[in-house]
PDB file of N, CA and C in Angstrom:
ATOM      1  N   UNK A   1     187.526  54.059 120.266  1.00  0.00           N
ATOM      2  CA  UNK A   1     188.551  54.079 119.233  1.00  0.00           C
ATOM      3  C   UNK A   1     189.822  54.710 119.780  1.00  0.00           C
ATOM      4  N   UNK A   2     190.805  54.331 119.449  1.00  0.00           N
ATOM      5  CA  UNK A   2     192.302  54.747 119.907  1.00  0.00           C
ATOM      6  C   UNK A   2     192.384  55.756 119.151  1.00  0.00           C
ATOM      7  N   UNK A   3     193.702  56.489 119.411  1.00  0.00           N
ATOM      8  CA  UNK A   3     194.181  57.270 119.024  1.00  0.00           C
ATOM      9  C   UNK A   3     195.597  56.624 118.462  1.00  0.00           C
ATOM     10  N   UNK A   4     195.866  57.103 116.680  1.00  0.00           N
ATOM     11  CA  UNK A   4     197.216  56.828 116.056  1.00  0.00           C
ATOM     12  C   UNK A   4     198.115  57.754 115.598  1.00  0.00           C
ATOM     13  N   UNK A   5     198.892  57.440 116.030  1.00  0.00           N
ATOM     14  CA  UNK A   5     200.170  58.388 115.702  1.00  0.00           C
ATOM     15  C   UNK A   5     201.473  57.695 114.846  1.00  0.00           C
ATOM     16  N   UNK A   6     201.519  58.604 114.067  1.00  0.00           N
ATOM     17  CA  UNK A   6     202.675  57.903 112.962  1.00  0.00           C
ATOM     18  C   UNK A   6     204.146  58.609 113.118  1.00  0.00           C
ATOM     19  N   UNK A   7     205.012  57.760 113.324  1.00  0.00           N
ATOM     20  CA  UNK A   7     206.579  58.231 113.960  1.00  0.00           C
ATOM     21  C   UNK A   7     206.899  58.827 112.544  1.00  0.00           C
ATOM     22  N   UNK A   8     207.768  59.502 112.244  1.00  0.00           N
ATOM     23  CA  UNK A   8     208.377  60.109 111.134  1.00  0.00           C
ATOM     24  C   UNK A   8     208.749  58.906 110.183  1.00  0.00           C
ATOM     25  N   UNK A   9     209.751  58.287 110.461  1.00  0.00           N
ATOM     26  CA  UNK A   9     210.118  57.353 109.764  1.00  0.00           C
ATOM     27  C   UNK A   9     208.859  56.500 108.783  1.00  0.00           C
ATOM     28  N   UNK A  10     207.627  56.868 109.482  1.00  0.00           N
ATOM     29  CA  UNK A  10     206.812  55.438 108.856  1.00  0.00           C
ATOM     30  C   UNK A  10     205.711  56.527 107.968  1.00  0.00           C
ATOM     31  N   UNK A  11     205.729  57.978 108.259  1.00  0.00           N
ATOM     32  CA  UNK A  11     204.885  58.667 107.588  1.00  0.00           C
ATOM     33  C   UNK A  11     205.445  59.273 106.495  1.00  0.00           C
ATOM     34  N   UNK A  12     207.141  59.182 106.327  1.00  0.00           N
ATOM     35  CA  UNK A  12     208.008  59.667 105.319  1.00  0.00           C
ATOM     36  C   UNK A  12     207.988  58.301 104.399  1.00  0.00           C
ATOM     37  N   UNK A  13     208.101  56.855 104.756  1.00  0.00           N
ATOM     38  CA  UNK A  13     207.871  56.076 104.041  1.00  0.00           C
ATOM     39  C   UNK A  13     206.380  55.804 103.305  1.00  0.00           C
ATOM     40  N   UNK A  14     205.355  55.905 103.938  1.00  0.00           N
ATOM     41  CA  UNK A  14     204.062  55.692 103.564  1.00  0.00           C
ATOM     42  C   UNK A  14     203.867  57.468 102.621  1.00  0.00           C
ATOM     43  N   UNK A  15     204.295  57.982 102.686  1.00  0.00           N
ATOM     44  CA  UNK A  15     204.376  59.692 101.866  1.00  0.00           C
ATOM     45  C   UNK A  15     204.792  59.017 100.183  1.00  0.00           C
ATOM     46  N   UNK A  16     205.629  58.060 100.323  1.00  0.00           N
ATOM     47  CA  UNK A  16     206.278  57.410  99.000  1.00  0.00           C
ATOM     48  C   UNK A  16     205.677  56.462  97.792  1.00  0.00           C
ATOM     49  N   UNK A  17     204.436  55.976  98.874  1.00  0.00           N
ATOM     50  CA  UNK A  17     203.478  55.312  97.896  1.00  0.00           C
ATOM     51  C   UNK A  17     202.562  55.762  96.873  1.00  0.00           C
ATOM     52  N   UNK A  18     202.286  55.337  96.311  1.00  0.00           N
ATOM     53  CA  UNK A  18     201.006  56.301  95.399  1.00  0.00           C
ATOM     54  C   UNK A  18     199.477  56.175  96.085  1.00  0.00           C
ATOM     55  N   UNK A  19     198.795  56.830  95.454  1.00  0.00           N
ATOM     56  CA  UNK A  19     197.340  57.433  96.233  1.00  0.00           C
ATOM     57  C   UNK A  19     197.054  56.296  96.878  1.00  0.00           C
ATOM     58  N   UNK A  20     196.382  55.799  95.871  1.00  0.00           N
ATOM     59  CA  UNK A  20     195.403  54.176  95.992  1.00  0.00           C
ATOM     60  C   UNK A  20     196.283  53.141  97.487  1.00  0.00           C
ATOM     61  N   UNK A  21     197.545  53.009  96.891  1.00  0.00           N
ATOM     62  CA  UNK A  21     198.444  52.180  98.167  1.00  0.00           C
ATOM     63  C   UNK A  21     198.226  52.432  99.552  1.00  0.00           C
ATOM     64  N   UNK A  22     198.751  54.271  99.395  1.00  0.00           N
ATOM     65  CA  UNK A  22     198.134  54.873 101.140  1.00  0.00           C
ATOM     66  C   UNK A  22     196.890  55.245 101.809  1.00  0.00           C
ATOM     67  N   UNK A  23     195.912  55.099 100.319  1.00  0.00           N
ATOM     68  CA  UNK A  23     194.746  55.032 101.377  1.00  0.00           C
ATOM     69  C   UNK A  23     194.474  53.637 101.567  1.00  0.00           C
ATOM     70  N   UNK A  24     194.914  52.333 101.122  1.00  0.00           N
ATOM     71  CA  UNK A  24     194.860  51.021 101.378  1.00  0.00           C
ATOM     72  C   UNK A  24     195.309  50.906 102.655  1.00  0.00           C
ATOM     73  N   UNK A  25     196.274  51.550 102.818  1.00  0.00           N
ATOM     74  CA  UNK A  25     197.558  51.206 103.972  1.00  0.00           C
ATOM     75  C   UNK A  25     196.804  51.956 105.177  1.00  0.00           C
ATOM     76  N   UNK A  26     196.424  53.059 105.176  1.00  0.00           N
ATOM     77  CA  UNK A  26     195.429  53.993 106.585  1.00  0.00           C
ATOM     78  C   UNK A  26     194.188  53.520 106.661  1.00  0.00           C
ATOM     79  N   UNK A  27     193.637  52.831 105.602  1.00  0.00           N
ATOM     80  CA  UNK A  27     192.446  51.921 106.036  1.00  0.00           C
ATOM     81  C   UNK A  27     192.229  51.355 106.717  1.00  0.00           C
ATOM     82  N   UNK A  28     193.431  49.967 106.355  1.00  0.00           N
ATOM     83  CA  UNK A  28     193.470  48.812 107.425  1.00  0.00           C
ATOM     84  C   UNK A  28     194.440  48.929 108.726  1.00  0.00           C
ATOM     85  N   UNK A  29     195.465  50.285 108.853  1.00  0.00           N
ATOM     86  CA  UNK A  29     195.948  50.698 110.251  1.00  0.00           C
ATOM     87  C   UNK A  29     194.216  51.285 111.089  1.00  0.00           C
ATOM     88  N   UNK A  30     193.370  52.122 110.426  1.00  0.00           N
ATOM     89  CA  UNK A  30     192.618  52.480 111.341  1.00  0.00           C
ATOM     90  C   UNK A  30     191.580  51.529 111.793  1.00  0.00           C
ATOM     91  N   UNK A  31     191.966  49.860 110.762  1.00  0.00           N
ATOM     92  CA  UNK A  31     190.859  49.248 111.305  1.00  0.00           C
ATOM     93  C   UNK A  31     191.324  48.216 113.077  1.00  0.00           C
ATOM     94  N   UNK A  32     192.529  48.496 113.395  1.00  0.00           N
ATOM     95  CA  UNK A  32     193.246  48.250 114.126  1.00  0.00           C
ATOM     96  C   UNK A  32     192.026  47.975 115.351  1.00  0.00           C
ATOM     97  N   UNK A  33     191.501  46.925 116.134  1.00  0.00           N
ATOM     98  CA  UNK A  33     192.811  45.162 116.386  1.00  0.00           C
ATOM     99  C   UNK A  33     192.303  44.915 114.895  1.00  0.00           C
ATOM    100  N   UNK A  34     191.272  45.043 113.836  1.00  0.00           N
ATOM    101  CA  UNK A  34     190.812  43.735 113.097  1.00  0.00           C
ATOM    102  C   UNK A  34     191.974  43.707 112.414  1.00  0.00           C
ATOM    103  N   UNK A  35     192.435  42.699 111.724  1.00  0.00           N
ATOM    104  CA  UNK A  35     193.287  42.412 110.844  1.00  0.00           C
ATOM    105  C   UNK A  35     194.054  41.265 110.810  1.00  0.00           C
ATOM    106  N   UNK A  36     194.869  41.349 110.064  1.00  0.00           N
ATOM    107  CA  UNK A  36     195.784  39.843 110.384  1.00  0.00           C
ATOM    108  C   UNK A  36     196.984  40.084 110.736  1.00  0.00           C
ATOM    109  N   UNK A  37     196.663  40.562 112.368  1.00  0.00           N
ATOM    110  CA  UNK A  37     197.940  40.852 113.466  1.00  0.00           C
ATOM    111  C   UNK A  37     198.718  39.998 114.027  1.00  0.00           C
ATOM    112  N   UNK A  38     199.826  39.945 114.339  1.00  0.00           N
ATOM    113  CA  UNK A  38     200.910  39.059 115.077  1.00  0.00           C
ATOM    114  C   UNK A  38     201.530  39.569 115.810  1.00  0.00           C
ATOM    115  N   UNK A  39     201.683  39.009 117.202  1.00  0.00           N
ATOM    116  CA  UNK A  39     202.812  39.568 118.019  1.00  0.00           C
ATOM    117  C   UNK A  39     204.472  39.923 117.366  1.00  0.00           C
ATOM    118  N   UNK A  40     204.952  40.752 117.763  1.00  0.00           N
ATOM    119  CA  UNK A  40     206.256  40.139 117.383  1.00  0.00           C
ATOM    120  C   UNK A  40     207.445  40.279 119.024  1.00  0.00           C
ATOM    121  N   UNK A  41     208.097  38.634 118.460  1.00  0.00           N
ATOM    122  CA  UNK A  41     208.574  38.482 119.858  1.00  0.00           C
ATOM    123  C   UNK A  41     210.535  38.691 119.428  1.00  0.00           C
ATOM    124  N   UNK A  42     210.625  39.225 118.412  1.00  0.00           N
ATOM    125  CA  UNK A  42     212.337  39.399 118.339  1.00  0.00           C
ATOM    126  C   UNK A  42     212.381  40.434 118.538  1.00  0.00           C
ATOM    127  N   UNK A  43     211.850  41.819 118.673  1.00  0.00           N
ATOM    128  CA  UNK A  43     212.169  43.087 119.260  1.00  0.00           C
ATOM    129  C   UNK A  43     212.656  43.050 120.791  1.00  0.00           C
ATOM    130  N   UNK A  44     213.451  43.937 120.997  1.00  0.00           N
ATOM    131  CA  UNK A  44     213.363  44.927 122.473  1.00  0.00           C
ATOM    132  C   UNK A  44     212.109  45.138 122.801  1.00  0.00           C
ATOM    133  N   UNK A  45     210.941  45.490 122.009  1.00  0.00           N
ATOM    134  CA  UNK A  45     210.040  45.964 122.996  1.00  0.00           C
ATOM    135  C   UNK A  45     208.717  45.535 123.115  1.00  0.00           C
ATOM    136  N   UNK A  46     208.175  44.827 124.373  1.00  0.00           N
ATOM    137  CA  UNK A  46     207.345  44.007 124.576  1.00  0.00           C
ATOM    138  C   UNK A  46     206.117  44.238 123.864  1.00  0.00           C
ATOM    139  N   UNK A  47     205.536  45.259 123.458  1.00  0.00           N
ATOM    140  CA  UNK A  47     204.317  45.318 122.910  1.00  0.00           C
ATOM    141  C   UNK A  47     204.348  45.233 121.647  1.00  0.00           C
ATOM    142  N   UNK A  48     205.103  45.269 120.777  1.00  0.00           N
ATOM    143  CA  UNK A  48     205.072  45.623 119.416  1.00  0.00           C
ATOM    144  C   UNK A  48     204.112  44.255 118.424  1.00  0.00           C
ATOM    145  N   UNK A  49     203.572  44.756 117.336  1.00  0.00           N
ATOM    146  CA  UNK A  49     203.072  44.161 116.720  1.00  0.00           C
ATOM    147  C   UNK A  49     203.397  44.395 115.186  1.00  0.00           C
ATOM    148  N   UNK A  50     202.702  43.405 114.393  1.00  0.00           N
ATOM    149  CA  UNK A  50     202.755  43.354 113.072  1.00  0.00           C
ATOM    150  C   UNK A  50     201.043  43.208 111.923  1.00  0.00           C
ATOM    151  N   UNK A  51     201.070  44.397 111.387  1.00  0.00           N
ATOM    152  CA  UNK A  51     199.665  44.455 110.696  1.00  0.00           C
ATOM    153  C   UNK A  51     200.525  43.691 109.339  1.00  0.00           C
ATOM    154  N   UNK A  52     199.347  42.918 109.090  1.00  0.00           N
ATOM    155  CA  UNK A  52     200.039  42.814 107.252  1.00  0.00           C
ATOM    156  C   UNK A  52     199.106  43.315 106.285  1.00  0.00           C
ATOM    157  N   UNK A  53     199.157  43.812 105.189  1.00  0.00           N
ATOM    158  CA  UNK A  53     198.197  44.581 104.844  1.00  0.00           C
ATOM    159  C   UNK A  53     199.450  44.119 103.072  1.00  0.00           C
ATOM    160  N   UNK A  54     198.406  43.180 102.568  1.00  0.00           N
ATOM    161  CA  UNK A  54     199.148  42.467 101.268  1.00  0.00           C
ATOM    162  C   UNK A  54     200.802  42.061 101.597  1.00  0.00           C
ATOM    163  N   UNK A  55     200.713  42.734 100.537  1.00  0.00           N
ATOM    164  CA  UNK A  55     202.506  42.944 100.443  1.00  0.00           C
ATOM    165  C   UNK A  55     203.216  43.828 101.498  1.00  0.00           C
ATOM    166  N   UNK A  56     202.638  44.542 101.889  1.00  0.00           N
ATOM    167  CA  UNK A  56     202.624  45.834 102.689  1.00  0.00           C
ATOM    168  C   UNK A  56     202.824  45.228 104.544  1.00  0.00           C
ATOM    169  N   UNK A  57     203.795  45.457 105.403  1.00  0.00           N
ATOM    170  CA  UNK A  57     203.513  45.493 106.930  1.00  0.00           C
ATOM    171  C   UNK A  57     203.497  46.723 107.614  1.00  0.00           C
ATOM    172  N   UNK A  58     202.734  46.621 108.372  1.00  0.00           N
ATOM    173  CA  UNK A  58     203.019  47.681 109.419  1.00  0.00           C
ATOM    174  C   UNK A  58     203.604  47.542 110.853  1.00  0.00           C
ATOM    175  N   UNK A  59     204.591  47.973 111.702  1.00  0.00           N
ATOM    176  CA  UNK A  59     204.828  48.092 113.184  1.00  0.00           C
ATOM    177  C   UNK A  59     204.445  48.449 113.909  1.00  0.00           C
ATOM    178  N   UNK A  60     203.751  48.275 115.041  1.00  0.00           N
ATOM    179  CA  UNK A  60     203.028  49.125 115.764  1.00  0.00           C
ATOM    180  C   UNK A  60     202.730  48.877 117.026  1.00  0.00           C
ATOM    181  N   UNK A  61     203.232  49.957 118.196  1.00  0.00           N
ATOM    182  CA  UNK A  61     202.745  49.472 119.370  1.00  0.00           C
ATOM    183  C   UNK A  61     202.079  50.229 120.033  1.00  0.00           C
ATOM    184  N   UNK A  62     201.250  49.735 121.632  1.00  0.00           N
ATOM    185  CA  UNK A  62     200.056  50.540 122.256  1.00  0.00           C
ATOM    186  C   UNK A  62     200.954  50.666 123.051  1.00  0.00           C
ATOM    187  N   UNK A  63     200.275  52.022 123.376  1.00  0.00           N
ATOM    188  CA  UNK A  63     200.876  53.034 124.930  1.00  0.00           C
ATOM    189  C   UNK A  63     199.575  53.446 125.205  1.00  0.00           C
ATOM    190  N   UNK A  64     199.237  52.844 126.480  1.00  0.00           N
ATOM    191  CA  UNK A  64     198.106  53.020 127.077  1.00  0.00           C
ATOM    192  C   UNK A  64     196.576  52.832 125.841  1.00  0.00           C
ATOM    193  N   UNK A  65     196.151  54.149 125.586  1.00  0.00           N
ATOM    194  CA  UNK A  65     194.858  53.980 124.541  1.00  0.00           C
ATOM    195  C   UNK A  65     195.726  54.243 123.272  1.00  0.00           C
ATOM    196  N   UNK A  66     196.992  54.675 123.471  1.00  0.00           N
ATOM    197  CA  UNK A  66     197.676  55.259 121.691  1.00  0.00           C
ATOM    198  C   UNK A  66     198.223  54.137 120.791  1.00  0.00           C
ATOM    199  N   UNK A  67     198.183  53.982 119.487  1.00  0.00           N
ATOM    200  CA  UNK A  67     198.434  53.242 118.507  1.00  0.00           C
ATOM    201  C   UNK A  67     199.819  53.964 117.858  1.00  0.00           C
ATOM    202  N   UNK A  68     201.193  53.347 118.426  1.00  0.00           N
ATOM    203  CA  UNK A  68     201.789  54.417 117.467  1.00  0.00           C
ATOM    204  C   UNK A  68     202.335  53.369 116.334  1.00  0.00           C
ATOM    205  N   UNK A  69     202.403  54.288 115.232  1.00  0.00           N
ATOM    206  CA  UNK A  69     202.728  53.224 113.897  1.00  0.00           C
ATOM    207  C   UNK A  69     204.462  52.977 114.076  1.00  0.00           C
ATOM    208  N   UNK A  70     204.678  52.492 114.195  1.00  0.00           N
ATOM    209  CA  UNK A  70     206.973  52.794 114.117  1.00  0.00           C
ATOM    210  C   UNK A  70     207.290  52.778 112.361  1.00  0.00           C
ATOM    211  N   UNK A  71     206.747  51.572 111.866  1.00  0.00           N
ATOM    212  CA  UNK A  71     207.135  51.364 110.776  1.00  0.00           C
ATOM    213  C   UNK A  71     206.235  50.477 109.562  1.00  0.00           C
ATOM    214  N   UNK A  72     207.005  51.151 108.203  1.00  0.00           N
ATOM    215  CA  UNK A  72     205.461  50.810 107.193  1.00  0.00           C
ATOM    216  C   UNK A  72     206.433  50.396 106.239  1.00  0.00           C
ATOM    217  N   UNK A  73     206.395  49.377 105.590  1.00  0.00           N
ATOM    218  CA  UNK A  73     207.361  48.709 104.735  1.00  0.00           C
ATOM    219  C   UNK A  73     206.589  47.723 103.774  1.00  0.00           C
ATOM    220  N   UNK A  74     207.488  46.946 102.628  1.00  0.00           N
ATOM    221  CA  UNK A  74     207.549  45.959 102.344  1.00  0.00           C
ATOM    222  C   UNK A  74     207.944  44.707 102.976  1.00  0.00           C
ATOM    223  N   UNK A  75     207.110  43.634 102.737  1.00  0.00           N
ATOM    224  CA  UNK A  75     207.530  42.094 103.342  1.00  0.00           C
ATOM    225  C   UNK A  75     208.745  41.970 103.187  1.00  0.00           C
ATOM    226  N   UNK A  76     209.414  41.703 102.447  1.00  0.00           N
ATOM    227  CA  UNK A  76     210.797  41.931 102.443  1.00  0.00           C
ATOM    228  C   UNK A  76     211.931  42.479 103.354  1.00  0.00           C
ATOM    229  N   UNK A  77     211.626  43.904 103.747  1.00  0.00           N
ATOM    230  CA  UNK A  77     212.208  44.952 104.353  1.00  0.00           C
ATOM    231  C   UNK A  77     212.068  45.498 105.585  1.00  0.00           C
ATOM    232  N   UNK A  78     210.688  45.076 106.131  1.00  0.00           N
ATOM    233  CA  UNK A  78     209.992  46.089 107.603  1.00  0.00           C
ATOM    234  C   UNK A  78     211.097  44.888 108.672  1.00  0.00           C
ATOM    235  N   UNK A  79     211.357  44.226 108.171  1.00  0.00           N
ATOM    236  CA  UNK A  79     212.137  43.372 109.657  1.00  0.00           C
ATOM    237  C   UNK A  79     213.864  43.697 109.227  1.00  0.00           C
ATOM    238  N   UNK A  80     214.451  44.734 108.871  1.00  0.00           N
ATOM    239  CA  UNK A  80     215.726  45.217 108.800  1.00  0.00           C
ATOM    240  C   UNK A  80     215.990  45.866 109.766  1.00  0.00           C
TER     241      UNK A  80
END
């Protein structure tokens, strides 16, 4: 199992949800690869990915064994 780390930005946003949402949302980050992941290829940075988790995405890339989260948003919003 990796190790995850959540950047400020994405643990001050996920802090904003209510109970039920963020333990939805740390569920399916810790079930990390399973999920319904996508590369994403419009960033700067080669590894990054996309969890979708409902309505809900997550950002996230590996450094070596680490999972770091960048960003936790709405469909709408996580690609601003």
């Amino acid at each position: 199992m990796s190790k995850i780390i959540y950047l400020k930005t994405a643990y001050k946003t996920l802090s904003k949800y209510d109970q039920r949402t963020q333990k939805r949302v740390v569920a399916a980050i810790d079930k990390i690869p399973q999920g319904d992941i996508k590369k994403i290829k419009t960033y700067h940075m080669p590894n990054l990915f996309r969890l979708r988790i409902g309505k809900y995405r997550a950002l996230y890339y590996l450094d070596d064994e680490i999972i770091v989260i960048v960003k936790i948003d709405t469909r709408g919003d996580i690609y601003d």
